[in-house]
Protein backbone atom coordinates (compact mmCIF):
# COMPACT_ATOMS: atom_id res chain seq x y z
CA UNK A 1 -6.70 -7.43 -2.20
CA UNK A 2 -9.91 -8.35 -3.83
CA UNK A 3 -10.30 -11.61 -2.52
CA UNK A 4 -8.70 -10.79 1.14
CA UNK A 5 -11.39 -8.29 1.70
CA UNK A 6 -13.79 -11.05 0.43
CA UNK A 7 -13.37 -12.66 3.73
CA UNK A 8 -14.78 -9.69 5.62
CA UNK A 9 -17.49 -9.12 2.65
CA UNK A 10 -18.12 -11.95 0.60
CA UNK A 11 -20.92 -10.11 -1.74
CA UNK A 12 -17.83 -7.69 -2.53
CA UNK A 13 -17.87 -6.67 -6.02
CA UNK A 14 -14.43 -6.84 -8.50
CA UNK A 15 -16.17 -4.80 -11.02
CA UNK A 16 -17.05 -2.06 -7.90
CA UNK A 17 -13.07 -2.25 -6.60
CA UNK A 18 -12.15 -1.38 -10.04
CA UNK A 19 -14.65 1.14 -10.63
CA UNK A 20 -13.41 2.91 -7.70
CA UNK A 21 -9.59 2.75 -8.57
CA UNK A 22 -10.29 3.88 -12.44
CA UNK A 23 -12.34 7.09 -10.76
CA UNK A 24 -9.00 7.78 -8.94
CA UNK A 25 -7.16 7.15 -12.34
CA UNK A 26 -9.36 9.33 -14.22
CA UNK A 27 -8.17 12.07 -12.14
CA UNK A 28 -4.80 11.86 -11.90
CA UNK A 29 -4.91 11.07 -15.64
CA UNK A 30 -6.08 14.42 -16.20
CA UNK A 31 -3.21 15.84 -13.69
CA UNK A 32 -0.27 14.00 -15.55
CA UNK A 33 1.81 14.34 -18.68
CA UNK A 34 4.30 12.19 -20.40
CA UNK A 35 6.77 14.92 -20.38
CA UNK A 36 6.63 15.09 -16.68
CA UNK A 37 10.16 14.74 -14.16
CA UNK A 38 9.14 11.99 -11.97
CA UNK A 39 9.33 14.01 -9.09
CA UNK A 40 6.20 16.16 -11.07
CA UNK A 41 4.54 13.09 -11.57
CA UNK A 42 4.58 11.80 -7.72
CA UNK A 43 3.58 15.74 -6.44
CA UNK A 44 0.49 15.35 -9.04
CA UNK A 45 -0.49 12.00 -7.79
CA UNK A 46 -0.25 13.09 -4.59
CA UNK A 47 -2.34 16.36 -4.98
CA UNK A 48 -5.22 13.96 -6.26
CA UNK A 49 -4.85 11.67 -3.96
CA UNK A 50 -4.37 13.89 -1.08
CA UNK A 51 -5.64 17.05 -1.46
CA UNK A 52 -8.27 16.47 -3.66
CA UNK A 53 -9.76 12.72 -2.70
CA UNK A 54 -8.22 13.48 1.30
CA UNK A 55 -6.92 9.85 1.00
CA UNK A 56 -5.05 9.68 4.72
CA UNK A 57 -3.55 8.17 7.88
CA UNK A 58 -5.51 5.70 9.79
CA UNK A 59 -3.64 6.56 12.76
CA UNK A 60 -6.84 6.15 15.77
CA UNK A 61 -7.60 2.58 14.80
CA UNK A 62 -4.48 1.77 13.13
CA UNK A 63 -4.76 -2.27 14.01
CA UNK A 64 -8.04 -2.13 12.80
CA UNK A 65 -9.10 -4.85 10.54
CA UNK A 66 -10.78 -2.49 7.95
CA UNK A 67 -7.68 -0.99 7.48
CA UNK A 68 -6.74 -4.01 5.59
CA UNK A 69 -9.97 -3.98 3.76
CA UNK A 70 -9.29 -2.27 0.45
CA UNK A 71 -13.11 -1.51 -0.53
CA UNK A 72 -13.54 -0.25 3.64
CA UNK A 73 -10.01 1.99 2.63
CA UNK A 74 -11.44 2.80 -0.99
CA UNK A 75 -14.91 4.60 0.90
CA UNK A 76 -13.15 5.90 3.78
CA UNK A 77 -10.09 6.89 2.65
CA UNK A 78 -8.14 5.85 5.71
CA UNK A 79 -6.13 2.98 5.98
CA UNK A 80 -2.86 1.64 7.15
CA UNK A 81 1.02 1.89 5.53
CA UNK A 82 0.32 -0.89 3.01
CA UNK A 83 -3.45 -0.20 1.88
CA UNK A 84 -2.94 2.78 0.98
CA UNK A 85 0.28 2.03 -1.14
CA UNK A 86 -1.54 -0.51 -2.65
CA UNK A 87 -4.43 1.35 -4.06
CA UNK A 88 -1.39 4.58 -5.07
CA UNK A 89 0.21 1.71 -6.83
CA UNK A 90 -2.50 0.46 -8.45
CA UNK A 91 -3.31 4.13 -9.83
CA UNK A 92 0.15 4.61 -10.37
CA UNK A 93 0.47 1.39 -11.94
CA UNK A 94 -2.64 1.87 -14.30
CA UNK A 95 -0.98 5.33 -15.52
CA UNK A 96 2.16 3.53 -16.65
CA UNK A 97 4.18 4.90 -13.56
CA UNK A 98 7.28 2.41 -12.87
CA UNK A 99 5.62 2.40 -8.92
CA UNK A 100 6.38 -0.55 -6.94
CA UNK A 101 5.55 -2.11 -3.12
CA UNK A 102 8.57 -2.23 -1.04
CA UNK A 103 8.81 -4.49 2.23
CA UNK A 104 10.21 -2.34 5.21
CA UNK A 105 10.51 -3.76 8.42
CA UNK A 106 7.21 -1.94 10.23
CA UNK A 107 6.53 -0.03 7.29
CA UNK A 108 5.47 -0.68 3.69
CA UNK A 109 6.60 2.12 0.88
CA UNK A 110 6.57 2.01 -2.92
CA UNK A 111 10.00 2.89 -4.93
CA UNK A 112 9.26 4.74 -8.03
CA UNK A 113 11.79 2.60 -9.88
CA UNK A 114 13.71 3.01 -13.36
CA UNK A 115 17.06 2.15 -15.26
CA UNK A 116 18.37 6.02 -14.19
CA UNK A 117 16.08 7.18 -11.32
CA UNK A 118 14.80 5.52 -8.12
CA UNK A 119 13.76 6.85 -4.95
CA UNK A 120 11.32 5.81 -2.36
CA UNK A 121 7.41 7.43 -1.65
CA UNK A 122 5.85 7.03 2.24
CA UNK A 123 2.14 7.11 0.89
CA UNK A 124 0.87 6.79 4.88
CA UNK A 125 3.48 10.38 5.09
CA UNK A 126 1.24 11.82 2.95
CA UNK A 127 3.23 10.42 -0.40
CA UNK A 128 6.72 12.17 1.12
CA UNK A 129 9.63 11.51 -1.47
CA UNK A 130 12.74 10.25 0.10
CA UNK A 131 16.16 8.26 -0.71
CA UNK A 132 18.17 5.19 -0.30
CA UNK A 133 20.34 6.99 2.23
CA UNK A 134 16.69 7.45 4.47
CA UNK A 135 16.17 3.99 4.65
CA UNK A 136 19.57 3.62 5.41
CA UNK A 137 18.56 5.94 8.67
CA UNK A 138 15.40 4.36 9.18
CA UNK A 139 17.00 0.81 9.59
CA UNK A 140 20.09 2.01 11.87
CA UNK A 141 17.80 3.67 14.34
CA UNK A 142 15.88 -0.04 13.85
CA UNK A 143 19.29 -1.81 14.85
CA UNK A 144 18.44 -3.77 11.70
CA UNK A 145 21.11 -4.66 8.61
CA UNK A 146 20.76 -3.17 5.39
CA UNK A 147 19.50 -5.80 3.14
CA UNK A 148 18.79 -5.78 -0.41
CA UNK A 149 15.01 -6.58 -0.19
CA UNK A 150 14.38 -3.26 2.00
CA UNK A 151 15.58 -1.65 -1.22
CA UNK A 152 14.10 -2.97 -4.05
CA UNK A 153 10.54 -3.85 -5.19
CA UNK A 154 8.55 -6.79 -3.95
CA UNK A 155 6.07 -9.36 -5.84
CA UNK A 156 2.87 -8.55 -5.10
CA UNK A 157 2.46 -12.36 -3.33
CA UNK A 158 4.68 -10.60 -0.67
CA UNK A 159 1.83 -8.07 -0.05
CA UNK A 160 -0.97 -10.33 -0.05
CA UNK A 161 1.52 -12.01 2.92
CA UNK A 162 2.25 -8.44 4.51
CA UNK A 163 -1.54 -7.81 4.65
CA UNK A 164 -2.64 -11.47 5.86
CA UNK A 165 -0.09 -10.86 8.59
CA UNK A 166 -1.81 -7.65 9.46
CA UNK A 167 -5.23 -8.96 9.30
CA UNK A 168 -4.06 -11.67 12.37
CA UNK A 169 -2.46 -8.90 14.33
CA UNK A 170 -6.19 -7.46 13.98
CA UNK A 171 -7.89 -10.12 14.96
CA UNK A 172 -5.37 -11.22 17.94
CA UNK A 173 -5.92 -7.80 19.31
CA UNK A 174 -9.66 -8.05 19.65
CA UNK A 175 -9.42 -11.90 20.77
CA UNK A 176 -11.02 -13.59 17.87
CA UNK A 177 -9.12 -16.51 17.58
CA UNK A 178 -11.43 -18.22 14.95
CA UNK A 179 -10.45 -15.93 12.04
CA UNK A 180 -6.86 -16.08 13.34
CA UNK A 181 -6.69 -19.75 13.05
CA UNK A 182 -8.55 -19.60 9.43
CA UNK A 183 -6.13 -16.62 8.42
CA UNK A 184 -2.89 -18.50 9.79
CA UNK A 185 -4.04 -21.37 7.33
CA UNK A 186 -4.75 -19.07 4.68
CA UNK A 187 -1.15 -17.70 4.90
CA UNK A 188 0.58 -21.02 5.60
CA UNK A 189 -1.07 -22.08 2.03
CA UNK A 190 0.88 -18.80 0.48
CA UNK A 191 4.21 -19.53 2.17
CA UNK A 192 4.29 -22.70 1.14
C-alpha cells in the first residue's frame, strides 16, 4: 500500500505509514485482552476505530483516487471498502488477531479466521459482523456462483491487484489516460 500511494506521493514516508498504524494499535492494544470471545475483540476494534478515531465511509467521492491512497485514508479517515480493511487488518494483524482480506465481487471484507470460528467483518459497514450464509445472500441477489475464493482469505498480492484496479477506475473516470496506461502496466507486471 506503501509503494501504491508512492505513485501519488513519492516523498511518502514508510516510517510515517507505520507510525500512524502503531498509534491506532496502541489504542486498541489498550482496549483488548487475550481472554477476549472474538466477537469482544472485533466490537473493541471497532469502538477504536470507529467511535473513537471516526474512521468511515467514503461514500461522496467514493471513485476517488485518494481513497486508494492509504496515507490520504490514514489523515482523513475516509476511504473506500478495501482501504479501510486494509489498515483494520493491519491493526488487527499487528495485535495477533487471525484477520484476513477477502475478495468479494464489488466489495472487499476481512474474515476473522480460525481452526473453530470464522465469520466475516464489512469494515466500510462500520466493522458489521456477519456469516457465510450472508455472503451466500449477497452473491444470489448478485446472480453470481458461490465460489470458494469469496469465502476464504486472499494473499495480500490479490489486494495490491484489487486496489491497482481501483486506482484505473479513478483515473478513467476523470479522463487521465496517462496514469491509466502506466497503472495498466503496473498491474500487467503483477498478473503476470
Amino acid at each position: 500500500m506503501w509503494a501504491i500511494a508512492t505513485y501519488q506521493y513519492p516523498e511518502l514516508s514508510l516510517e510515517k505509514l507505520e507510525a500512524d498504524i502503531n498509534a491506532l494499535y496502541l489504542d486498541a492494544w489498550t482496549e483488548l485482552r487475550d481472554d477476549m470471545h472474538p466477537m469482544d475483540q472485533i466490537k473493541a476494534l471497532n469502538h477504536v476505530f470507529f467511535s473513537k478515531h471516526k474512521f468511515g465511509a467514503n461514500t461522496k467521492h467514493f471513485h476517488s483516487a485518494s481513497n486508494s491512497m492509504i496515507n490520504v485514508v490514514l489523515d482523513s479517515h475516509r476511504g473506500n471498502p478495501i482501504s479501510l480493511c486494509v489498515i483494520y487488518m493491519l491493526v488487527a494483524q499487528k495485535l495477533k488477531l487471525p484477520i484476513y482480506g477477502v475478495n468479494l465481487p464489488n466489495l472487499f471484507i476481512l474474515t476473522y479466521k480460525t481452526e473453530k470460528v470464522q465469520f466475516y467483518i464489512n469494515v466500510f459497514n462500520r466493522g458489521l459482523v456477519f456469516s457465510k450464509t450472508d455472503i451466500d445472500n449477497y452473491l444470489q441477489q448478485l446472480n453470481i456462483g458461490q465460489e470458494e475464493i469469496f469465502y476464504q482469505p486472499c494473499e495480500n498480492i490479490d489486494i495490491v491487484r484489487r486496489v491497482l484496479r481501483n486506482l484505473i477506475i479513478a483515473f478513467e473516470k476523470i479522463g487521465d489516460t496517462e496514469k491509466v496506461k502506466e497503472l495498466d502496466a503496473i498491474l500487467m507486471q503483477l498478473i503476470a
